[in-house]
N, C-alpha and C. Protein backbone atom coordinates (compact mmCIF):
# COMPACT_ATOMS: atom_id res chain seq x y z
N UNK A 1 0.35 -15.20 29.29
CA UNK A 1 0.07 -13.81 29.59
C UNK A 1 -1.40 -13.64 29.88
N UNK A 2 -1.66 -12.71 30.45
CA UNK A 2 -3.23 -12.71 30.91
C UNK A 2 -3.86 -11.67 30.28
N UNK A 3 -4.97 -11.09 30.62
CA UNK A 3 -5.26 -9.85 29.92
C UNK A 3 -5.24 -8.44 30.99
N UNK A 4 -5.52 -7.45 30.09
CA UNK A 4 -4.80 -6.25 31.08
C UNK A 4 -6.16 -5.80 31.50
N UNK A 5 -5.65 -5.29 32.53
CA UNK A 5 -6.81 -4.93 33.66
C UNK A 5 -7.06 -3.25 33.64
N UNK A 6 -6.12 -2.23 32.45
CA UNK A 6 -6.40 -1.25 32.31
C UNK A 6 -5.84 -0.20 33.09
N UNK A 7 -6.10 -0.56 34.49
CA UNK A 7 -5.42 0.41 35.13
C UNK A 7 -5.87 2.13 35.07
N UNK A 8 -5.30 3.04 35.07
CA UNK A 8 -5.58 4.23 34.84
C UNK A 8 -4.70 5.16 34.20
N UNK A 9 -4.66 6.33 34.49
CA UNK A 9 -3.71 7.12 33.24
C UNK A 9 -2.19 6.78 32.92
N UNK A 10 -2.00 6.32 34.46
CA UNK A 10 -0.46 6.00 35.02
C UNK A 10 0.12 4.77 34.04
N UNK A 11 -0.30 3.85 33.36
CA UNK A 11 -0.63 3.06 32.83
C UNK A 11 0.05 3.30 31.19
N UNK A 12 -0.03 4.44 30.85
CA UNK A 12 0.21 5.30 29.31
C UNK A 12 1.72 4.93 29.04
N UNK A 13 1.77 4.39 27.37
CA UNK A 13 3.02 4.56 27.11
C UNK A 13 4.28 5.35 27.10
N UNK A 14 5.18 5.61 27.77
CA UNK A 14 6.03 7.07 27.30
C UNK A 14 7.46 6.77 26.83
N UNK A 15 7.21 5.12 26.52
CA UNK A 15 8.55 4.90 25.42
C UNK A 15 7.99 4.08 24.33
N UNK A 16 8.52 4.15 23.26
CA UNK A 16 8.63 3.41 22.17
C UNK A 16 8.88 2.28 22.30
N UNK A 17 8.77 1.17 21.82
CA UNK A 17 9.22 0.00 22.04
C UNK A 17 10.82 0.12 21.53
N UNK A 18 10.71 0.52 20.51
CA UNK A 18 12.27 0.80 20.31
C UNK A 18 13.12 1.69 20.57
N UNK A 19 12.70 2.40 21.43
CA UNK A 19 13.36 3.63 22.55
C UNK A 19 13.76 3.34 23.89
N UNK A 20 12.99 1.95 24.32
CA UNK A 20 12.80 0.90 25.51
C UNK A 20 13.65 0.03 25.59
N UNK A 21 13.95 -0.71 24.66
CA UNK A 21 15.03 -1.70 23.78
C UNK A 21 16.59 -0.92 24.05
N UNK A 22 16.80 0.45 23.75
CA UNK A 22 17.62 0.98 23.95
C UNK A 22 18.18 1.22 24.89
N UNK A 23 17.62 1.92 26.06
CA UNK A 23 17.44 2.12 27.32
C UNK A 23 18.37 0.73 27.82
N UNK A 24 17.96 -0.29 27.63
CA UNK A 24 18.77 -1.35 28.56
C UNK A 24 19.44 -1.81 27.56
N UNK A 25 19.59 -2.16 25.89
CA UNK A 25 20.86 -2.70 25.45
C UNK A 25 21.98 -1.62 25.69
N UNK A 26 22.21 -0.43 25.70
CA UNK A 26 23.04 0.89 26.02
C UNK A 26 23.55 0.65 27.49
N UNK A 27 22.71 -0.18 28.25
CA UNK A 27 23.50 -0.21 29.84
C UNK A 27 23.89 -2.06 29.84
N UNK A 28 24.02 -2.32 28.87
CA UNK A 28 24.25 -4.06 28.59
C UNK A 28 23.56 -5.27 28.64
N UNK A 29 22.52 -4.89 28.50
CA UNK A 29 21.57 -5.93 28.08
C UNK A 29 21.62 -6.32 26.67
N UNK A 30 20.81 -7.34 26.07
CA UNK A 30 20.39 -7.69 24.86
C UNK A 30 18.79 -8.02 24.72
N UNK A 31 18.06 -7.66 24.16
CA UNK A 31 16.76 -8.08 23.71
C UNK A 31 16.61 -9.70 23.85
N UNK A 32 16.25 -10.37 24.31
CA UNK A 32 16.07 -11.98 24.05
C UNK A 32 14.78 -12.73 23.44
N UNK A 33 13.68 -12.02 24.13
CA UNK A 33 12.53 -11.93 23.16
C UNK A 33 11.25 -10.86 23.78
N UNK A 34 10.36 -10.41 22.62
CA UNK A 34 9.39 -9.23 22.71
C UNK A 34 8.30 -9.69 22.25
N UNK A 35 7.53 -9.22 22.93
CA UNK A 35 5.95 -9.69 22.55
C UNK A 35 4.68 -9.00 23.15
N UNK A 36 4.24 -8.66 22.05
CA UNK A 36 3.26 -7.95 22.24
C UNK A 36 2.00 -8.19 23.32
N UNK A 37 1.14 -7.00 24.06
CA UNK A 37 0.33 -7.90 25.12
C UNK A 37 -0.84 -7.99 24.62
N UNK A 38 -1.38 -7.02 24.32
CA UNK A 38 -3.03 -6.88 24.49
C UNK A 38 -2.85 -5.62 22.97
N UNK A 39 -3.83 -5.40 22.18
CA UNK A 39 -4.33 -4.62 20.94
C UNK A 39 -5.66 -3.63 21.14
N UNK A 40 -6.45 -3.51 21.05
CA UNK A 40 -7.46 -2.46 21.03
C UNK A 40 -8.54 -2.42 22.34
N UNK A 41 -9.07 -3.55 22.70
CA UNK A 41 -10.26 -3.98 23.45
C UNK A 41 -10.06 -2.75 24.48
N UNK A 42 -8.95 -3.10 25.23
CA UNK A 42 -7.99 -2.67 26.93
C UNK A 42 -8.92 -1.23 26.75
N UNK A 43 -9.44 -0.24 25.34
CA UNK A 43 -9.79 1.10 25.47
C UNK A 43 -10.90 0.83 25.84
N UNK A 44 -11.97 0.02 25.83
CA UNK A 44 -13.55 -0.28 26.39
C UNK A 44 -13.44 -0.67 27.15
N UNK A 45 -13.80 0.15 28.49
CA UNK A 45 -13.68 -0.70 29.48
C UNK A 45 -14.75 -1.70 29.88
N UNK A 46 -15.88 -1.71 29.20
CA UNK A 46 -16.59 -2.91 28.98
C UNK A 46 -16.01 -3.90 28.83
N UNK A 47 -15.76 -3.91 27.52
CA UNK A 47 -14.74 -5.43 26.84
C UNK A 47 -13.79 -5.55 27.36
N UNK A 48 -12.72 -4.58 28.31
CA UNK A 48 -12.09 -4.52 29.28
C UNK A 48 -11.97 -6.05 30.29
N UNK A 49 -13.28 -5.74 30.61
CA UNK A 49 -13.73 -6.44 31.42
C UNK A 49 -14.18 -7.85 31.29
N UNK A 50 -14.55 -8.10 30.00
CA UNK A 50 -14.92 -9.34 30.12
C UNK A 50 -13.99 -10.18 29.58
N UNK A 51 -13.85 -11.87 30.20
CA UNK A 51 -12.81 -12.70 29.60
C UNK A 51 -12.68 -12.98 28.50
N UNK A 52 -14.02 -13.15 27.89
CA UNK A 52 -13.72 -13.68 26.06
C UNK A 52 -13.23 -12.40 25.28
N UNK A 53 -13.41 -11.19 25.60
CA UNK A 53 -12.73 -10.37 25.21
C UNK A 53 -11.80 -10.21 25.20
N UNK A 54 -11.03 -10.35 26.48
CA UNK A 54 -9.92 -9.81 27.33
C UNK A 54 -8.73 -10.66 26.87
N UNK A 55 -9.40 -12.18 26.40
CA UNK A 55 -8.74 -13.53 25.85
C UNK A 55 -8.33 -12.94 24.11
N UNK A 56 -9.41 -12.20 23.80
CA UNK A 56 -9.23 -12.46 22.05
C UNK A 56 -8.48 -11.20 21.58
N UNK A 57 -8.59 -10.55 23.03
CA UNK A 57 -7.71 -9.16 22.72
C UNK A 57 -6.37 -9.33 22.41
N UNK A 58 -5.31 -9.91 23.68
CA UNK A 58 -4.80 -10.99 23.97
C UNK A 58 -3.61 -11.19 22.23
N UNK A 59 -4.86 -12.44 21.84
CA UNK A 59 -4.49 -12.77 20.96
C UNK A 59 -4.29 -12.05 19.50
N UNK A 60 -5.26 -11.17 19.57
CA UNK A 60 -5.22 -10.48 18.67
C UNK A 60 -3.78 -9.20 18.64
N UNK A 61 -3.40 -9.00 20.02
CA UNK A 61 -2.18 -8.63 19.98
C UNK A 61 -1.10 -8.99 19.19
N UNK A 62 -1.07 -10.34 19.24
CA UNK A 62 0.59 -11.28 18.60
C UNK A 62 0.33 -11.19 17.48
N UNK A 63 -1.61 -10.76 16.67
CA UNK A 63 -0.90 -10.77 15.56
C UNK A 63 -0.77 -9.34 14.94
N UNK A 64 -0.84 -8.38 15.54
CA UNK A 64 -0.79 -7.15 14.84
C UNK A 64 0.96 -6.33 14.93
N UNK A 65 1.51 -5.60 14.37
CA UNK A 65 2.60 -4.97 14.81
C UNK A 65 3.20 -4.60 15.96
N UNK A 66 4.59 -4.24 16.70
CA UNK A 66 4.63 -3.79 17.74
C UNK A 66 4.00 -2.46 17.95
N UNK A 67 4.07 -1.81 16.74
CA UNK A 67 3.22 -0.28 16.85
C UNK A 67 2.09 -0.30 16.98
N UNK A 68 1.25 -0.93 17.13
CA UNK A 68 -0.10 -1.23 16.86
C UNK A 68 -0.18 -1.69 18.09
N UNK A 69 0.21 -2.37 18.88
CA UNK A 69 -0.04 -2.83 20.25
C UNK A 69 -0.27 -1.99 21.26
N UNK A 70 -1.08 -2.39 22.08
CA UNK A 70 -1.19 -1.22 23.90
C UNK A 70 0.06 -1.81 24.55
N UNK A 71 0.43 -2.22 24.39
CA UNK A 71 1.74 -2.72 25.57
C UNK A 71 2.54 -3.73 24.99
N UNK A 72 3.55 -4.12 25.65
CA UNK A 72 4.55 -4.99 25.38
C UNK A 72 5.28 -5.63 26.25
N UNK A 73 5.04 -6.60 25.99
CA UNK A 73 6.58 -7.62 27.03
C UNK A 73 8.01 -7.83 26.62
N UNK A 74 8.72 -7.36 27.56
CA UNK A 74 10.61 -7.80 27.20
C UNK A 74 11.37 -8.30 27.56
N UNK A 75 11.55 -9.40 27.20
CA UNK A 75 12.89 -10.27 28.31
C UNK A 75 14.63 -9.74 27.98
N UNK A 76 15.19 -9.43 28.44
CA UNK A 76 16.47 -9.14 28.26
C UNK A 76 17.02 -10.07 29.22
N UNK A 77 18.46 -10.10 28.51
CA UNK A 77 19.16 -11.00 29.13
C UNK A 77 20.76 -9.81 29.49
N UNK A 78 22.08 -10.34 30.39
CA UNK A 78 22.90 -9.77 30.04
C UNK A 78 23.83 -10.36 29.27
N UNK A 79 23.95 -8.85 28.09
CA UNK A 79 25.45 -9.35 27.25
C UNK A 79 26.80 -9.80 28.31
N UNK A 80 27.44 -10.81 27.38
CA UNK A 80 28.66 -11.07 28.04
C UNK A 80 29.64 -10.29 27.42
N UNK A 81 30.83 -9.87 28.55
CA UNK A 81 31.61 -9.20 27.81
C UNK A 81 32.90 -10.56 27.66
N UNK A 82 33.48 -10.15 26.51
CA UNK A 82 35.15 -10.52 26.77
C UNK A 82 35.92 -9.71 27.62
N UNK A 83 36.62 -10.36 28.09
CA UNK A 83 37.81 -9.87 29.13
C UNK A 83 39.22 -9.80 28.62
């Protein structure tokens, strides 16, 4: 994963991670794995900007909560049904 480039307002969360999760297991998906992107830095856009930041931000993501995170990654897969 790389680090986030910030973007602008458009950018803002307006689901929950577990409101997001829903959204596609409800139309047949399953969660397969989630992971957090980036944690505090992404708000300076100084430290924004620079790589050792942008790197430790990063990391400092995976280890804090999903609530605590600026963003998130989701792989879903589709459920199989029986027939």
């Amino acid at each position: 994963k790389g680090r986030h480039d910030g973007g602008g307002r458009e950018h803002e969360q307006r689901y929950t991670r577990t409101r997001l999760a829903g959204l596609f297991t409800s139309r047949g998906f399953e969660l397969a794995r989630a992971q957090n992107s980036d944690f505090i830095f992404t708000l300076v856009p100084r430290l924004r900007c620079s790589g050792t930041f942008g790197t430790l931000d990063t990391r400092l993501g995976d280890l804090v909560p999903h609530w605590m995170a600026s963003g998130w990654y989701l792989a879903f897969t589709r459920k199989h049904t029986e027939e």
